[in-house]
PDB file of N, CA and C in Angstrom:
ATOM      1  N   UNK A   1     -15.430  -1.098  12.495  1.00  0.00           N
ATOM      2  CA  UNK A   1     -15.179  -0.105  13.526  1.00  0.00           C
ATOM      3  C   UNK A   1     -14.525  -0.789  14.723  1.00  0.00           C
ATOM      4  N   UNK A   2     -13.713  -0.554  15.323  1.00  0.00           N
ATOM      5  CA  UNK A   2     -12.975  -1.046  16.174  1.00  0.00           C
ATOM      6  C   UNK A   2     -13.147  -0.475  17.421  1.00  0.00           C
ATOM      7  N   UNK A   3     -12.862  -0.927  18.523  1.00  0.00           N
ATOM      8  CA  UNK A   3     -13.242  -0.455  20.112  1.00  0.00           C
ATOM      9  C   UNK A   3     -12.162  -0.588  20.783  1.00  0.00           C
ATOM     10  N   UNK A   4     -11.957   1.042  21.044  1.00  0.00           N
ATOM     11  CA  UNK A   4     -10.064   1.426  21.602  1.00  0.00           C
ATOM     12  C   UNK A   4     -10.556   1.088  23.205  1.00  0.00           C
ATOM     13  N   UNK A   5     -11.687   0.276  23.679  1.00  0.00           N
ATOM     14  CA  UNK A   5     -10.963  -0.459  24.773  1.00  0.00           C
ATOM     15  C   UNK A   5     -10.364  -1.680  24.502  1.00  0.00           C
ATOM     16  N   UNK A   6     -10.566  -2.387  24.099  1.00  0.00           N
ATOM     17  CA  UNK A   6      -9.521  -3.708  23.993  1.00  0.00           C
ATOM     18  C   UNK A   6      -8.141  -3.201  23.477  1.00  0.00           C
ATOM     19  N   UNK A   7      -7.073  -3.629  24.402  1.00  0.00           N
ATOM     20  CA  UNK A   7      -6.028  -3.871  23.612  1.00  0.00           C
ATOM     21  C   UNK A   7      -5.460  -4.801  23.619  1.00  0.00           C
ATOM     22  N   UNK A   8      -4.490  -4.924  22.678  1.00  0.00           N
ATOM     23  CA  UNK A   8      -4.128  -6.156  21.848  1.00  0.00           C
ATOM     24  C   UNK A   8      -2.458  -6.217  22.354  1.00  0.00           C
ATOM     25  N   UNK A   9      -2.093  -7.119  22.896  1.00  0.00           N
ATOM     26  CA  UNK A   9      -0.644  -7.375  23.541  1.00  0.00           C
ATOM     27  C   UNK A   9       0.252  -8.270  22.456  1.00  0.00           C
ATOM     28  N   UNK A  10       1.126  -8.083  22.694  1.00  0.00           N
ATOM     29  CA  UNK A  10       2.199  -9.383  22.628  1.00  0.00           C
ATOM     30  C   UNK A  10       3.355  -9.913  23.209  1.00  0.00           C
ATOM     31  N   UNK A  11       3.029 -11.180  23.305  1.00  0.00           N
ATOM     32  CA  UNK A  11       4.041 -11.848  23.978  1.00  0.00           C
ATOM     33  C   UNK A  11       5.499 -11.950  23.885  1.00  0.00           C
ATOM     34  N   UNK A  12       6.545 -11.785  25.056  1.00  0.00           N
ATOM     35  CA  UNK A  12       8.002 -11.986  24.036  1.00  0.00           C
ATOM     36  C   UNK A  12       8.116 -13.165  23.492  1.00  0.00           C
ATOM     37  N   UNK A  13       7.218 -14.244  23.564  1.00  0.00           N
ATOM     38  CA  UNK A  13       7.464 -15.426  22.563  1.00  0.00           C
ATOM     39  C   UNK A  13       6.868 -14.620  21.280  1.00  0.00           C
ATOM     40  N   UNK A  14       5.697 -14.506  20.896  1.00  0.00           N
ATOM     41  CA  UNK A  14       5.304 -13.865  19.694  1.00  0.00           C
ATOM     42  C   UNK A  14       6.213 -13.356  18.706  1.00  0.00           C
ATOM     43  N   UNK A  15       6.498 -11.890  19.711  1.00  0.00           N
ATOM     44  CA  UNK A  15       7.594 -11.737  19.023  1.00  0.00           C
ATOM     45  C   UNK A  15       8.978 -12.082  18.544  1.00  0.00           C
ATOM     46  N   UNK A  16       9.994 -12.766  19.336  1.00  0.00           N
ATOM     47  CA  UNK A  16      10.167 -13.738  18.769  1.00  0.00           C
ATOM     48  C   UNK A  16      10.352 -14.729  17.491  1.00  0.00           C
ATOM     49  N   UNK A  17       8.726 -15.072  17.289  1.00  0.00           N
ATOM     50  CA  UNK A  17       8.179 -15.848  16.664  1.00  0.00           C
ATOM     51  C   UNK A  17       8.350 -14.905  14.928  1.00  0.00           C
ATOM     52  N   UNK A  18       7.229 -13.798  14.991  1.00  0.00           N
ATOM     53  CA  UNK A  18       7.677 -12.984  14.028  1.00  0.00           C
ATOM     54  C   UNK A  18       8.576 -12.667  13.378  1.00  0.00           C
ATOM     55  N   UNK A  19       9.511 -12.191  14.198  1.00  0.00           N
ATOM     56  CA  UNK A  19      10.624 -11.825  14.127  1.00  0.00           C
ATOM     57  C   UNK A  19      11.366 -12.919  13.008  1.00  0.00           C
ATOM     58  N   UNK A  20      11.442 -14.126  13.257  1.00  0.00           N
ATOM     59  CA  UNK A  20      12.025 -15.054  12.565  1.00  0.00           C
ATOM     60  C   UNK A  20      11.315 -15.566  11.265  1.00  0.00           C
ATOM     61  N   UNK A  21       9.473 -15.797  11.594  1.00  0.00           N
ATOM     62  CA  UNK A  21       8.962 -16.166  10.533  1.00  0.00           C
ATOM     63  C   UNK A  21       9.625 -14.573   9.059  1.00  0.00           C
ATOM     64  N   UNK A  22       9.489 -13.687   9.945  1.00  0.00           N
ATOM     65  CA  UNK A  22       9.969 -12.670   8.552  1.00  0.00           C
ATOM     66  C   UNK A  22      10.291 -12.783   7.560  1.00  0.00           C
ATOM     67  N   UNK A  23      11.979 -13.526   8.336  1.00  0.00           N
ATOM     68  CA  UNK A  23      12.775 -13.915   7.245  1.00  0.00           C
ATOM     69  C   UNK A  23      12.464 -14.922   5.729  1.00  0.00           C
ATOM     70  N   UNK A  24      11.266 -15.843   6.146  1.00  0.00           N
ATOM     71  CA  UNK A  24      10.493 -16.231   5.257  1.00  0.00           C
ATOM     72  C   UNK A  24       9.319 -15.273   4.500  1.00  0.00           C
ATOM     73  N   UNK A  25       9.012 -15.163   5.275  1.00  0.00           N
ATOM     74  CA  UNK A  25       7.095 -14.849   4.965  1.00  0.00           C
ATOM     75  C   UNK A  25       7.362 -13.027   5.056  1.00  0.00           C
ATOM     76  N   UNK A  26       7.415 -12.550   4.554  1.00  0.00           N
ATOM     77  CA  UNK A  26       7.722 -11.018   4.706  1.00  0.00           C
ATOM     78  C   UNK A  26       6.313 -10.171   4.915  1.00  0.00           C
ATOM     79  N   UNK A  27       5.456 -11.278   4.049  1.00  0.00           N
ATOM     80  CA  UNK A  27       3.701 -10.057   4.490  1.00  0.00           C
ATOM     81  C   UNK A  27       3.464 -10.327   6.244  1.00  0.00           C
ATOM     82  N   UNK A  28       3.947 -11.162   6.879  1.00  0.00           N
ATOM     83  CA  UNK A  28       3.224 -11.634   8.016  1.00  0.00           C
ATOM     84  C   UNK A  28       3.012 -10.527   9.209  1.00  0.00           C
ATOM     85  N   UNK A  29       3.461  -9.353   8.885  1.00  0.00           N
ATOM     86  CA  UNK A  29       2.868  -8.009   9.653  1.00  0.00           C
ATOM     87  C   UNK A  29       1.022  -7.737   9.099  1.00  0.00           C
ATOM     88  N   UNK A  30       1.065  -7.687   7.667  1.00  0.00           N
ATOM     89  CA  UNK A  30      -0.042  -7.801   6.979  1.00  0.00           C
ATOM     90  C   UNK A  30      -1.065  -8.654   7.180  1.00  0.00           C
ATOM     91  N   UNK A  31      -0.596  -9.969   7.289  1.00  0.00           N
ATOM     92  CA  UNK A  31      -1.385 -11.154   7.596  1.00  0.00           C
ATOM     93  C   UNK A  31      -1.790 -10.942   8.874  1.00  0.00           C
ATOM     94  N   UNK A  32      -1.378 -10.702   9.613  1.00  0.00           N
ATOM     95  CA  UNK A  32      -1.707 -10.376  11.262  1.00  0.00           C
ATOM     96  C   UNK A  32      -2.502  -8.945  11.511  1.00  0.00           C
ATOM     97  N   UNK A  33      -2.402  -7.782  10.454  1.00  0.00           N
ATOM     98  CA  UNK A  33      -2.873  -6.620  10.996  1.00  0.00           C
ATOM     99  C   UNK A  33      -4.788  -6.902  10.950  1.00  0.00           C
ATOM    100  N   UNK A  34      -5.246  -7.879  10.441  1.00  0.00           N
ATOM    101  CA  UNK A  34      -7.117  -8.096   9.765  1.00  0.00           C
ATOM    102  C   UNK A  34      -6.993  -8.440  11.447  1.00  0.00           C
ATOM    103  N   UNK A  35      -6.480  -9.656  11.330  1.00  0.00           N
ATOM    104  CA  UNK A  35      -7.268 -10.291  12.859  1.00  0.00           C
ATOM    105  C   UNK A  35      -6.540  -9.225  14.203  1.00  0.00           C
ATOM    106  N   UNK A  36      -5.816  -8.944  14.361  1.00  0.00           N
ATOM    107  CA  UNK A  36      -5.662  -7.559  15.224  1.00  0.00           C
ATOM    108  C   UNK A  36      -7.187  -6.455  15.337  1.00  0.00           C
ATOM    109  N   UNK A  37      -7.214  -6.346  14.173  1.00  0.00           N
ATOM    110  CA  UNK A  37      -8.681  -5.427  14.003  1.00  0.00           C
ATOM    111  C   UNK A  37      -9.643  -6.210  14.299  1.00  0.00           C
ATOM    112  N   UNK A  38     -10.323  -7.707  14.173  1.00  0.00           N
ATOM    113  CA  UNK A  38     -10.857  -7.920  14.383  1.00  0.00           C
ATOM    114  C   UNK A  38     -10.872  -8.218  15.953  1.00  0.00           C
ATOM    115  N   UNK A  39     -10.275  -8.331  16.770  1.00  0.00           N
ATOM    116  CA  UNK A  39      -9.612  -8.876  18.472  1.00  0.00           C
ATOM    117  C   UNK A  39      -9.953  -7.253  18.622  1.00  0.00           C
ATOM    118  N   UNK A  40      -9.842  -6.640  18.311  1.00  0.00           N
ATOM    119  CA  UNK A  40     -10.082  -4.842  18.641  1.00  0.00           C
ATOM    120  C   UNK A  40     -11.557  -4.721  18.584  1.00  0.00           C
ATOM    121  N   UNK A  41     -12.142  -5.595  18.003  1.00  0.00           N
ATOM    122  CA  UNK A  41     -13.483  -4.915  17.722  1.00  0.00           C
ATOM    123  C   UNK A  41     -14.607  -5.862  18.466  1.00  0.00           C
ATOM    124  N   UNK A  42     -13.958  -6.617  19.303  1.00  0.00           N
ATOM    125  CA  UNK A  42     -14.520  -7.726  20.447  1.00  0.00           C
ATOM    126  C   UNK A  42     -14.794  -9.150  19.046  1.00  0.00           C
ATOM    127  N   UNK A  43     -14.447  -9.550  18.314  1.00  0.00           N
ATOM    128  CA  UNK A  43     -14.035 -10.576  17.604  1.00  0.00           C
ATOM    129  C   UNK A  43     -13.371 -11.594  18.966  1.00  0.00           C
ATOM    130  N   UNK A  44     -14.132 -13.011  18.569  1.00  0.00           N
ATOM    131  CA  UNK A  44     -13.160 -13.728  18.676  1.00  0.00           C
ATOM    132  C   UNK A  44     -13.230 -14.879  18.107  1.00  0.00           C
ATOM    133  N   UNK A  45     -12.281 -14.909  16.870  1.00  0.00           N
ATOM    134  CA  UNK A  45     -11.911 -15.853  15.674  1.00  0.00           C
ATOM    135  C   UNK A  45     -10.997 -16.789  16.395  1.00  0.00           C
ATOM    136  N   UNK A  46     -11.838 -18.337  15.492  1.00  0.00           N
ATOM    137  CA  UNK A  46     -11.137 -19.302  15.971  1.00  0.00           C
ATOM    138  C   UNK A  46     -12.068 -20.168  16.974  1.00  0.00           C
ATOM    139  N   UNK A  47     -11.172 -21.226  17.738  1.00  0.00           N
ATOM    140  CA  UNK A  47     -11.469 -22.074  18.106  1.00  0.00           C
ATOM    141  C   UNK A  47     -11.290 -22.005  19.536  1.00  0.00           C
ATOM    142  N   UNK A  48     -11.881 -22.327  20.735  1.00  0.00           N
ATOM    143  CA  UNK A  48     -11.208 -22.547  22.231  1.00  0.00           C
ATOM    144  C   UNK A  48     -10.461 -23.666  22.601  1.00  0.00           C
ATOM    145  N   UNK A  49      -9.157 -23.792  22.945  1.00  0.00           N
ATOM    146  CA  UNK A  49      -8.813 -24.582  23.720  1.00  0.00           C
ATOM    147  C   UNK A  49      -9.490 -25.216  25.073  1.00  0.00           C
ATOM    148  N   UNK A  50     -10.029 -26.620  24.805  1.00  0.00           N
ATOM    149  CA  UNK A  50     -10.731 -26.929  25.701  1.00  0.00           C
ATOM    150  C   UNK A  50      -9.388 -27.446  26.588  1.00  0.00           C
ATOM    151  N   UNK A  51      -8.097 -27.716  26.555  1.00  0.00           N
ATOM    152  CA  UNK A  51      -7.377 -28.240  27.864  1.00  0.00           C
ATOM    153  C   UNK A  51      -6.663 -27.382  28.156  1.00  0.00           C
ATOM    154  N   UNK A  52      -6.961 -26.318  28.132  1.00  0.00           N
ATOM    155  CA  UNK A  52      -6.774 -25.290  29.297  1.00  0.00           C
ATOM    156  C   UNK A  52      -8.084 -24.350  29.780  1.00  0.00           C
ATOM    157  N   UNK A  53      -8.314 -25.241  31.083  1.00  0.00           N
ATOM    158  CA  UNK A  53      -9.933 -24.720  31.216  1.00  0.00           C
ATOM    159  C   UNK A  53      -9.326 -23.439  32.196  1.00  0.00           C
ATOM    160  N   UNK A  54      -8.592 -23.330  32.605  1.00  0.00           N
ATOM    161  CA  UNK A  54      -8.297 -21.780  33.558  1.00  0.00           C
ATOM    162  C   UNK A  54      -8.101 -20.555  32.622  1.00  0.00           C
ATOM    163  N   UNK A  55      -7.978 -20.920  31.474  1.00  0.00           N
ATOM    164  CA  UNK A  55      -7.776 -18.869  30.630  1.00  0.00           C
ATOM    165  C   UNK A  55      -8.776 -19.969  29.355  1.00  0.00           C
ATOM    166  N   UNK A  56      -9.056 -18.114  28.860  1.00  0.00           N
ATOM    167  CA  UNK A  56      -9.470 -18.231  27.596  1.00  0.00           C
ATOM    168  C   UNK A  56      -8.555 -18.342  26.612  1.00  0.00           C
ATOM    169  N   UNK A  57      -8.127 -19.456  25.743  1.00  0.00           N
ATOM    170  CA  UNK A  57      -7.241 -19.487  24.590  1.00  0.00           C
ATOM    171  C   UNK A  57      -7.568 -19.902  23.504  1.00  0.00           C
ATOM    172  N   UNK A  58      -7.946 -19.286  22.804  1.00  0.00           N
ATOM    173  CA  UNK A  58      -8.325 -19.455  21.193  1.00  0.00           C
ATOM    174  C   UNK A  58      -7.199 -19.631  20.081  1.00  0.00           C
ATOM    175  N   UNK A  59      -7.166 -20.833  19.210  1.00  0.00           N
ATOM    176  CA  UNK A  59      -6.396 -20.868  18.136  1.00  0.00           C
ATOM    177  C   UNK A  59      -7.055 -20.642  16.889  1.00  0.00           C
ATOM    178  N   UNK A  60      -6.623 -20.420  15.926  1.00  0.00           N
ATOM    179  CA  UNK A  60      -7.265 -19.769  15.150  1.00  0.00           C
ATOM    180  C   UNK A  60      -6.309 -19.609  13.492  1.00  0.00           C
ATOM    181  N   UNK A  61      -7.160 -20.241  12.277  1.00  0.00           N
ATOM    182  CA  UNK A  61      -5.839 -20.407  11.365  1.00  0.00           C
ATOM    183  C   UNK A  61      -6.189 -19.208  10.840  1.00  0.00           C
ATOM    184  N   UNK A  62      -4.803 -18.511  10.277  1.00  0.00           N
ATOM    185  CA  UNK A  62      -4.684 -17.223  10.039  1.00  0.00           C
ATOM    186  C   UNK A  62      -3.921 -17.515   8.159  1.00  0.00           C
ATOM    187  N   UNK A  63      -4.583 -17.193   7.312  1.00  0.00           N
ATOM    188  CA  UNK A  63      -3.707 -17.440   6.162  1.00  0.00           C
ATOM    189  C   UNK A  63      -2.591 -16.519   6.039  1.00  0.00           C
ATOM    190  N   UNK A  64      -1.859 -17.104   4.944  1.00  0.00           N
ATOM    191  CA  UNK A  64      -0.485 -16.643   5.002  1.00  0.00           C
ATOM    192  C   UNK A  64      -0.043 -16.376   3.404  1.00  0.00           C
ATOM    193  N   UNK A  65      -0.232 -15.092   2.923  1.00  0.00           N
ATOM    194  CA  UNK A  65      -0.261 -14.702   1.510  1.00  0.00           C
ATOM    195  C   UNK A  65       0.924 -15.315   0.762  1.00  0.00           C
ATOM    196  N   UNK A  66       2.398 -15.338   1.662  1.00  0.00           N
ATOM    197  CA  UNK A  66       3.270 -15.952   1.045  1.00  0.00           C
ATOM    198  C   UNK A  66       3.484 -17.021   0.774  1.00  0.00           C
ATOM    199  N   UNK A  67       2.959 -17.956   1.339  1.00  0.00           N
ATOM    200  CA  UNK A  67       2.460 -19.214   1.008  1.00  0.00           C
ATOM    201  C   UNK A  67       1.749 -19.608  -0.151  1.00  0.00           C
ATOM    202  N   UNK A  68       0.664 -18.808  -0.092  1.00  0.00           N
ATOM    203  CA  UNK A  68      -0.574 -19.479  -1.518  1.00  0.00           C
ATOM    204  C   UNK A  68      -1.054 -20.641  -1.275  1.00  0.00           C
ATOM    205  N   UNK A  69      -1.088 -21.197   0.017  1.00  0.00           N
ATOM    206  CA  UNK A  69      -1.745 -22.188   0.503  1.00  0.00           C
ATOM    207  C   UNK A  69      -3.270 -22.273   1.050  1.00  0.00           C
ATOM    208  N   UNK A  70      -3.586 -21.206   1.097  1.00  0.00           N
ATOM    209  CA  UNK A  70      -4.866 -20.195   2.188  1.00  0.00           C
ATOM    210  C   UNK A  70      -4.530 -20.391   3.470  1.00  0.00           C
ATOM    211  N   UNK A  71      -5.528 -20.497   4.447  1.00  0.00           N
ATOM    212  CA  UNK A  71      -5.614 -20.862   5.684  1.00  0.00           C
ATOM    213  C   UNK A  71      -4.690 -22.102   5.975  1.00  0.00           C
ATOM    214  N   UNK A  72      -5.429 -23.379   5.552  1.00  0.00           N
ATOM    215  CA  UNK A  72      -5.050 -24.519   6.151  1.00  0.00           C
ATOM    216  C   UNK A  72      -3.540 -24.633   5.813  1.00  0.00           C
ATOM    217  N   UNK A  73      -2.772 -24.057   5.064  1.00  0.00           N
ATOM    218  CA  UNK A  73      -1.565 -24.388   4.648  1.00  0.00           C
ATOM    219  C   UNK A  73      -0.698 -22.732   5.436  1.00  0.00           C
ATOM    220  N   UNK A  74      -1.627 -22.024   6.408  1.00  0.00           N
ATOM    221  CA  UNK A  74      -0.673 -20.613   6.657  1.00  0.00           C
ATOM    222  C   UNK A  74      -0.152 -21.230   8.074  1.00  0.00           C
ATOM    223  N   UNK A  75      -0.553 -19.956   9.052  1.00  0.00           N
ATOM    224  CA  UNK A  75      -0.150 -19.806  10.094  1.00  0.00           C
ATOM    225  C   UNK A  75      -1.368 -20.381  10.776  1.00  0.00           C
ATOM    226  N   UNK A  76      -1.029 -20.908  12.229  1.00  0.00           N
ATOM    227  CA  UNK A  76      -1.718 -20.958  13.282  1.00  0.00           C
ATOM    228  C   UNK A  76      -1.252 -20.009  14.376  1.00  0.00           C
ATOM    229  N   UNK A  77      -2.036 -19.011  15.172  1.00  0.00           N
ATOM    230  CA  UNK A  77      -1.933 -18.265  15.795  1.00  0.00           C
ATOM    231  C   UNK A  77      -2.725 -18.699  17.350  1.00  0.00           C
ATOM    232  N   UNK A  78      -2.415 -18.162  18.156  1.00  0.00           N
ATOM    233  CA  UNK A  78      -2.545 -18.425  19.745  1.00  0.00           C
ATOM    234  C   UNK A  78      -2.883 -17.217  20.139  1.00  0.00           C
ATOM    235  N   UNK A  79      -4.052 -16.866  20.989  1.00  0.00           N
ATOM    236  CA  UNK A  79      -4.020 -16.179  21.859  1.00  0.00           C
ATOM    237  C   UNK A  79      -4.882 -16.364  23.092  1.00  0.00           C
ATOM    238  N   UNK A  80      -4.847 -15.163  24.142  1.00  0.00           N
ATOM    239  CA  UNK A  80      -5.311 -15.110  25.194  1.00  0.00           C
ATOM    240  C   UNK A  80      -6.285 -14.038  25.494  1.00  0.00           C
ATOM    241  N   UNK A  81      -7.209 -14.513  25.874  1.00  0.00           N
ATOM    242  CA  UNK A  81      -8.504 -13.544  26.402  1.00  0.00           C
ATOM    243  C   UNK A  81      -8.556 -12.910  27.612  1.00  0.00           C
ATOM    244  N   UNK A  82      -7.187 -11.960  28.489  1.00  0.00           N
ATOM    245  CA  UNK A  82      -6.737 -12.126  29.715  1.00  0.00           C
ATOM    246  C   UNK A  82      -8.007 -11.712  30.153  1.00  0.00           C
ATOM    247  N   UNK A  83      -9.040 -10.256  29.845  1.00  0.00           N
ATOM    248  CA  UNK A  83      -9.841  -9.320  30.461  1.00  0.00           C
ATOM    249  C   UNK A  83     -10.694  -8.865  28.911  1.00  0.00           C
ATOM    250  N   UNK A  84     -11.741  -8.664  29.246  1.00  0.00           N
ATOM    251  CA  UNK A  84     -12.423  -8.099  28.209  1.00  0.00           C
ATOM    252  C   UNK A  84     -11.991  -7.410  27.443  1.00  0.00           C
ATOM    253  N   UNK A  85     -11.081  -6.175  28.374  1.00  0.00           N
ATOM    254  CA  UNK A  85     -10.527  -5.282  27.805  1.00  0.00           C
ATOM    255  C   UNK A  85      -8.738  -5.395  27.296  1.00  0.00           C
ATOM    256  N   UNK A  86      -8.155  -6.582  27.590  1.00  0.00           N
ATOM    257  CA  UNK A  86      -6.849  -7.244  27.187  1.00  0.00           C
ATOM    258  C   UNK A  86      -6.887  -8.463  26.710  1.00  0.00           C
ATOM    259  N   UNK A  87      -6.035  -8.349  25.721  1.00  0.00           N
ATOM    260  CA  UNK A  87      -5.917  -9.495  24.525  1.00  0.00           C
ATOM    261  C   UNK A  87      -4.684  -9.792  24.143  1.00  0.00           C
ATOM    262  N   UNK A  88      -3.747 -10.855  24.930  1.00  0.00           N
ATOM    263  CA  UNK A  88      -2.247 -11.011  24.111  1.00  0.00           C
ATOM    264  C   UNK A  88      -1.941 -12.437  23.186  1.00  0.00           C
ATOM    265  N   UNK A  89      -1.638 -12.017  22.351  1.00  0.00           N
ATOM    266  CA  UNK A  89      -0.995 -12.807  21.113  1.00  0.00           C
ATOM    267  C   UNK A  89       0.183 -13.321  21.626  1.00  0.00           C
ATOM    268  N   UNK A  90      -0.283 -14.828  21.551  1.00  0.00           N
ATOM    269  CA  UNK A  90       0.633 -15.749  22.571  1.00  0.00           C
ATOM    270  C   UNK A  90       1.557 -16.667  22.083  1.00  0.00           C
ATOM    271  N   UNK A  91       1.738 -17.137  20.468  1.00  0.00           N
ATOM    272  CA  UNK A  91       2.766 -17.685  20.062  1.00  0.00           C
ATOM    273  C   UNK A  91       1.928 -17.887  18.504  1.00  0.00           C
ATOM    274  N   UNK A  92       2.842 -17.668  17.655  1.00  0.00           N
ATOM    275  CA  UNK A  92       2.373 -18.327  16.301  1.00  0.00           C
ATOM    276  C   UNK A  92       3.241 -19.111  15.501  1.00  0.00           C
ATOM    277  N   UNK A  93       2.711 -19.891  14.352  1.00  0.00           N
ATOM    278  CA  UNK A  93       3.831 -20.935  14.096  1.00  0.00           C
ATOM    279  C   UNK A  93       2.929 -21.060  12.620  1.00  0.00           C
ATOM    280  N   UNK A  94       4.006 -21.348  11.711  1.00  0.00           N
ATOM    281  CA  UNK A  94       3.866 -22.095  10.257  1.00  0.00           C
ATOM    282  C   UNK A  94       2.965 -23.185  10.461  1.00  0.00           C
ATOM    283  N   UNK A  95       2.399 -23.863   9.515  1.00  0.00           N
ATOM    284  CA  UNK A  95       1.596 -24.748   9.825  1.00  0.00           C
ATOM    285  C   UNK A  95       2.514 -25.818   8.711  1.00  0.00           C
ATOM    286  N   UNK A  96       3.616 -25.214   7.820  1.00  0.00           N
ATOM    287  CA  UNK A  96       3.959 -26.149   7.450  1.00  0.00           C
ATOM    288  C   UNK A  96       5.173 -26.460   8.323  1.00  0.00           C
ATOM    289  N   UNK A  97       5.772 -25.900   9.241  1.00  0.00           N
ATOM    290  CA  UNK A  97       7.049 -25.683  10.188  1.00  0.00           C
ATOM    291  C   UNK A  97       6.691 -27.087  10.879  1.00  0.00           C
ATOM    292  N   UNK A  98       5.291 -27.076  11.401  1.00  0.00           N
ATOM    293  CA  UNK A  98       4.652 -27.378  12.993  1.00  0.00           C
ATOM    294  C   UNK A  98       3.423 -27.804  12.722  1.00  0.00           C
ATOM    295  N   UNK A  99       3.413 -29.129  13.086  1.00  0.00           N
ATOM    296  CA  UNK A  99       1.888 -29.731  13.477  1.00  0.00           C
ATOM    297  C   UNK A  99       0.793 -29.328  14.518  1.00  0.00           C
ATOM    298  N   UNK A 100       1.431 -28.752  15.972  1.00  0.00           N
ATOM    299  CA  UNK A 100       0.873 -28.490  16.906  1.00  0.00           C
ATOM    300  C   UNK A 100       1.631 -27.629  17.534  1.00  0.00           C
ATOM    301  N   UNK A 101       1.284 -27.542  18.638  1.00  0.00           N
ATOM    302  CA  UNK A 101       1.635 -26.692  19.809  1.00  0.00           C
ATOM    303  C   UNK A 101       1.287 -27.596  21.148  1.00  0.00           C
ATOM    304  N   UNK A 102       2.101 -27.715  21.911  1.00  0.00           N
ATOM    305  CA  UNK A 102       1.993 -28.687  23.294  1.00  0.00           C
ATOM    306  C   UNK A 102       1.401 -27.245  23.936  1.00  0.00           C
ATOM    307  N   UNK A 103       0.565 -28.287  25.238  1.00  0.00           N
ATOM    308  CA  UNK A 103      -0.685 -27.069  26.317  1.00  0.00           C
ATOM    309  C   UNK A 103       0.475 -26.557  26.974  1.00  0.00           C
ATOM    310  N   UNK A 104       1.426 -27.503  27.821  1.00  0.00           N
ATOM    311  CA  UNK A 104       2.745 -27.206  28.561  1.00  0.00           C
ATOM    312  C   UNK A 104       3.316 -25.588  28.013  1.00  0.00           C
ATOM    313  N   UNK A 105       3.827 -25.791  26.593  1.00  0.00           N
ATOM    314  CA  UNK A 105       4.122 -24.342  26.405  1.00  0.00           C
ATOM    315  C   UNK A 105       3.585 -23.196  26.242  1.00  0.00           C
ATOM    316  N   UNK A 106       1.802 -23.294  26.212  1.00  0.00           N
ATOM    317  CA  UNK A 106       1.049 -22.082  25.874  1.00  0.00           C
ATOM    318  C   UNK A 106       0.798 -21.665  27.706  1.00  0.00           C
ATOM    319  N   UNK A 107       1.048 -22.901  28.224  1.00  0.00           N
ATOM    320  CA  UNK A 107       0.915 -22.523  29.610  1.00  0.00           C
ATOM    321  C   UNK A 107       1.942 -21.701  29.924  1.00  0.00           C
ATOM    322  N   UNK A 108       3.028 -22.028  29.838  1.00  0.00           N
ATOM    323  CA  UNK A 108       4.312 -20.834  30.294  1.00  0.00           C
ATOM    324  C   UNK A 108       4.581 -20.126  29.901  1.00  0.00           C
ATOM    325  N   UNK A 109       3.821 -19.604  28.342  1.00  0.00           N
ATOM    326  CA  UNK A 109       3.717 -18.168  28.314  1.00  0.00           C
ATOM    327  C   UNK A 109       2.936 -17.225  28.902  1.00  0.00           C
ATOM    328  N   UNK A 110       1.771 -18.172  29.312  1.00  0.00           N
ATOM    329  CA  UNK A 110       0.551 -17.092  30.396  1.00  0.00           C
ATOM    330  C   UNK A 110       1.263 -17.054  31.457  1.00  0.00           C
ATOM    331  N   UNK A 111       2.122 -18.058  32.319  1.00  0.00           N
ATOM    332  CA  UNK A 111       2.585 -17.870  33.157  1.00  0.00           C
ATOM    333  C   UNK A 111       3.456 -16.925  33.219  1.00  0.00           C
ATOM    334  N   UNK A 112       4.176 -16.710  32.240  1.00  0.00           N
ATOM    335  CA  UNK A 112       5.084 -15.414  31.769  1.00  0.00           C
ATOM    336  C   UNK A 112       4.431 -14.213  32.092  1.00  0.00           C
ATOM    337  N   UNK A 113       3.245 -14.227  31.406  1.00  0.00           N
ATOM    338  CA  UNK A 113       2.798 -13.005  31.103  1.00  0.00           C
ATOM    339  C   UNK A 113       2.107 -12.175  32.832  1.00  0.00           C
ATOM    340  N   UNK A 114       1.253 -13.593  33.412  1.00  0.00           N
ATOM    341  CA  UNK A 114       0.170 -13.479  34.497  1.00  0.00           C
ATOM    342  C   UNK A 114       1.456 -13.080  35.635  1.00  0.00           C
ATOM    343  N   UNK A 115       2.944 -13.241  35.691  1.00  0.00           N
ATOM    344  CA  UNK A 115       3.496 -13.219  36.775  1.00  0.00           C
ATOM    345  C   UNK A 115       4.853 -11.919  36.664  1.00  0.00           C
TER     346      UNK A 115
END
């Protein structure tokens, strides 16, 4: 059951991001719609970024059906805990594309977003 106060944002990096993984990964609307529902239903999957102690940012591996890798071989996903009731999806990336994500850039998308 899900709780239509939270909503669920996205970032123009995100999208973006989507946008391009597509062209590979074609379920990745699919792969993303579970944990959407779960971020809707006060879920929060995943891990905290401990070096960014000013926002809440959780990463969180998201599998990726086109792959056949499960989890550890899908996507890693980013987001932000702005308000109880707001939640934006802040950058995602292949995990075989990309090892990491630098703090620098998850920072200037909140900064994006917060300004």
């Amino acid at each position: 059951m899900t709780n239509d106060n939270v909503e669920v944002r996205f970032s123009r990096q995100i999208l973006r991001e989507i946008k391009t993984l597509k062209r590979r990964f074609r379920h990745i609307d699919e792969d993303l719609k579970e944990t959407i529902t779960d971020l809707k239903a006060g879920k929060n999957p995943g891990d905290r970024l401990q070096d960014i102690e000013t926002y809440l940012v959780y990463k969180m591996r998201l599998k990726n059906r086109d792959a056949r890798r499960g989890k550890r071989g899908g996507y890693r996903l980013i987001y932000y805990v702005q308000t109880a009731a707001q939640i934006y999806l802040l950058t995602i990336y292949a995990k075989s594309d990309q090892e990491n994500i630098s703090t620098d850039i998850i920072q200037q998308i909140i900064d994006e977003i917060e300004n």
